[in-house]
N, C-alpha and C. Protein backbone atom coordinates (compact mmCIF):
# COMPACT_ATOMS: atom_id res chain seq x y z
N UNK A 1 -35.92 -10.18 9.48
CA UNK A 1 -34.79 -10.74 8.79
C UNK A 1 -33.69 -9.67 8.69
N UNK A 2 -32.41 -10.46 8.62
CA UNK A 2 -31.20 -9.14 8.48
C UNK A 2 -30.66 -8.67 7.67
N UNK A 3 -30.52 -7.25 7.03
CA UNK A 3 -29.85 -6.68 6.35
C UNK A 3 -28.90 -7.60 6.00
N UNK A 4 -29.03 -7.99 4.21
CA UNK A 4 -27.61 -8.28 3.57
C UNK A 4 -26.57 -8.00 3.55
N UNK A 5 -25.54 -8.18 3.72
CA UNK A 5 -24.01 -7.33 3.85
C UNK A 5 -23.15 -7.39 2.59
N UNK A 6 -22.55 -6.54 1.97
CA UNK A 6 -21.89 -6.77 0.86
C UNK A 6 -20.75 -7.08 1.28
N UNK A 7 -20.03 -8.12 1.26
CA UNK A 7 -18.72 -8.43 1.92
C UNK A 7 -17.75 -7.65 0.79
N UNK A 8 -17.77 -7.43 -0.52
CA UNK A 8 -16.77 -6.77 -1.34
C UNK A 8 -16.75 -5.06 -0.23
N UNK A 9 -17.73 -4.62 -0.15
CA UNK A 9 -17.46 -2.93 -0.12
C UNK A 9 -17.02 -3.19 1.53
N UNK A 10 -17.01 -4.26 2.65
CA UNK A 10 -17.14 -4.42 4.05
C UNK A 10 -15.47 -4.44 3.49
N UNK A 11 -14.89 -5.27 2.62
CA UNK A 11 -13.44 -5.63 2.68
C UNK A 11 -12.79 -4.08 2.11
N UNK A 12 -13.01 -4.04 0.93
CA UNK A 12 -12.92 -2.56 0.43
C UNK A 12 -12.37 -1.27 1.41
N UNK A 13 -13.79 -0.85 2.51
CA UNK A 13 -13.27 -0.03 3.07
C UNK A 13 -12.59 -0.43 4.67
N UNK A 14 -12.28 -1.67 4.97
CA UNK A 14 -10.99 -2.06 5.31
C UNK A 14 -9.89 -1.61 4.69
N UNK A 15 -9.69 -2.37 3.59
CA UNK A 15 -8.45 -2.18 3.07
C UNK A 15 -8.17 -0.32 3.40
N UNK A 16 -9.01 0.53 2.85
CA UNK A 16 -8.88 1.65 2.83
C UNK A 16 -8.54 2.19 3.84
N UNK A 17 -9.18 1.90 5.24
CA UNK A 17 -8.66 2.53 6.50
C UNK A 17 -7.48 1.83 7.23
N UNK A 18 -6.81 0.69 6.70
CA UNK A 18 -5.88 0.56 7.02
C UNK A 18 -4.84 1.05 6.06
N UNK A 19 -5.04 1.37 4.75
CA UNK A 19 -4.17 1.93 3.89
C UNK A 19 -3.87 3.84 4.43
N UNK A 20 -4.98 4.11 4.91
CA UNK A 20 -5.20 5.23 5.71
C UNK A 20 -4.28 5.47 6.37
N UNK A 21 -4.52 4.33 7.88
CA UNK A 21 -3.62 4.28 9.10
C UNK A 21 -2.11 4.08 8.56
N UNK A 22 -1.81 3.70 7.49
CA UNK A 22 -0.62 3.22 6.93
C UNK A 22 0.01 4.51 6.50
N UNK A 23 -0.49 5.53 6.25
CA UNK A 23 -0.03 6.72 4.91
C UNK A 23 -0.10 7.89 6.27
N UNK A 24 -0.87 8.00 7.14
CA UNK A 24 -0.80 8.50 8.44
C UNK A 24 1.16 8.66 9.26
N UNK A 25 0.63 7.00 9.39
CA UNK A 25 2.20 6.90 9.80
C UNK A 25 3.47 7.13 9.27
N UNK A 26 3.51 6.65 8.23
CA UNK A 26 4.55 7.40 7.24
C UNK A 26 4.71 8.62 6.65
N UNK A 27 3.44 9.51 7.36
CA UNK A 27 3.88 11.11 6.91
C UNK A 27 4.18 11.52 8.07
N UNK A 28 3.98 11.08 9.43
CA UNK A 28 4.79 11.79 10.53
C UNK A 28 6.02 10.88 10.59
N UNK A 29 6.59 10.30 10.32
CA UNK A 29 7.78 9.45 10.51
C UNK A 29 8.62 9.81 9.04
N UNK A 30 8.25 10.36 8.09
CA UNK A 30 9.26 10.88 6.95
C UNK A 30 9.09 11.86 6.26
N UNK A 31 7.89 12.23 6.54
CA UNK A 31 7.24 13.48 5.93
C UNK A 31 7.87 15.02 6.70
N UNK A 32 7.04 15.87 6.08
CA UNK A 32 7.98 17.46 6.12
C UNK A 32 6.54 17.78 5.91
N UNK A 33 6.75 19.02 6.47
CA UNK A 33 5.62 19.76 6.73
C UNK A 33 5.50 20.99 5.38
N UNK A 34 4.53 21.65 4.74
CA UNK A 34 4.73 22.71 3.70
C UNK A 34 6.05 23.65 3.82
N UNK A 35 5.85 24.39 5.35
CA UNK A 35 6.04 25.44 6.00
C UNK A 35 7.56 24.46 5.39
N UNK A 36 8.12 23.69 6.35
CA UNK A 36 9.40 23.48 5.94
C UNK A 36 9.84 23.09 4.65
N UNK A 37 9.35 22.26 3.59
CA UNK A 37 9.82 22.16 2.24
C UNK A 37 9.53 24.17 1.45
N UNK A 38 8.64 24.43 2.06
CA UNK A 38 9.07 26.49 1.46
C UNK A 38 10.49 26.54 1.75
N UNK A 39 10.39 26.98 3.03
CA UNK A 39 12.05 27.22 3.57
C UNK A 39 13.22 26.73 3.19
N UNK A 40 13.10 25.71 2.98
CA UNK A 40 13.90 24.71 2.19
C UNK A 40 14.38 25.52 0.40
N UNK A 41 13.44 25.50 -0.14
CA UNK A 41 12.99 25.86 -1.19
C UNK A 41 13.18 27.46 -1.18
N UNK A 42 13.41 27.97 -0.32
CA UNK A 42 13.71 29.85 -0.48
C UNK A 42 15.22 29.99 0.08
N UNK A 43 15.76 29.43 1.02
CA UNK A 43 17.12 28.88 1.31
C UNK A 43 17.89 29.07 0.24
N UNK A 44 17.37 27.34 -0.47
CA UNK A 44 18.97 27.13 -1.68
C UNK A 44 18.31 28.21 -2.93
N UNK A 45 17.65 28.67 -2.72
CA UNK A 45 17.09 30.39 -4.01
C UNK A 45 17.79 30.98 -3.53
N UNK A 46 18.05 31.19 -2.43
CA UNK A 46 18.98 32.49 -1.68
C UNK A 46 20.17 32.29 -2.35
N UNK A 47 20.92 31.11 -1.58
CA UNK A 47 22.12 30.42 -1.85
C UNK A 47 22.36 30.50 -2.97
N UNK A 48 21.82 30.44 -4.22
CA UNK A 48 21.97 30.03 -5.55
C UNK A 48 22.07 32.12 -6.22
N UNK A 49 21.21 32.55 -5.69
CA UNK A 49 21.33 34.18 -6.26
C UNK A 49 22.53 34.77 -5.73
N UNK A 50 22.79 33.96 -4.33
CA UNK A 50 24.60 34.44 -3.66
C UNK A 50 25.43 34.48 -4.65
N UNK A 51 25.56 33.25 -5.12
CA UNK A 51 26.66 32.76 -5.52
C UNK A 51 26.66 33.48 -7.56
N UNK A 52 25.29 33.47 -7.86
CA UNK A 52 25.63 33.90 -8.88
C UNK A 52 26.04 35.33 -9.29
N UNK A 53 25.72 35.89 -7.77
CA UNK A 53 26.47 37.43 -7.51
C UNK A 53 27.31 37.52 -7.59
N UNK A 54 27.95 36.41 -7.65
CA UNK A 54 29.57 36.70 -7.08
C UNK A 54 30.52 36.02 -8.27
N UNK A 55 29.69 35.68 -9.31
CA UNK A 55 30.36 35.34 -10.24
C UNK A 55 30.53 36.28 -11.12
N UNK A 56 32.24 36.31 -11.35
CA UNK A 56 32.46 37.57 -12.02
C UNK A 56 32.50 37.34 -13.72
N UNK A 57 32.17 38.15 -14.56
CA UNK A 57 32.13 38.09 -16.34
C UNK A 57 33.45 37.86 -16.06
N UNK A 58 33.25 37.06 -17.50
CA UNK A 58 34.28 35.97 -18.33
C UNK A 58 34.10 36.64 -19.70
């Protein structure tokens, strides 16, 4: 006789590997990599210590 199947956990981890394949695609199509949100992020630090160099007392 054949193994019962739980159709809840069969649908379950469906849902999951297509929620998977879903979150996949939308991090190479809008996503940023660490390396670049750092850079990003040490950039306008730069930019921002420039400028407050150069602000003269009031």
């Amino acid at each position: 006789m054949a193994e019962p199947v739980n159709l809840n956990r069969f649908r379950k981890a469906k849902e999951r590997a297509e929620s998977k394949a879903r979150a996949d695609t939308n991090s190479v199509k809008f996503g940023r990599g660490k390396a670049e949100r750092d850079l990003d992020r040490a950039r306008k630090d730069k930019a921002r210590r420039d400028l407050d160099a150069h602000k003269g007392e009031t």
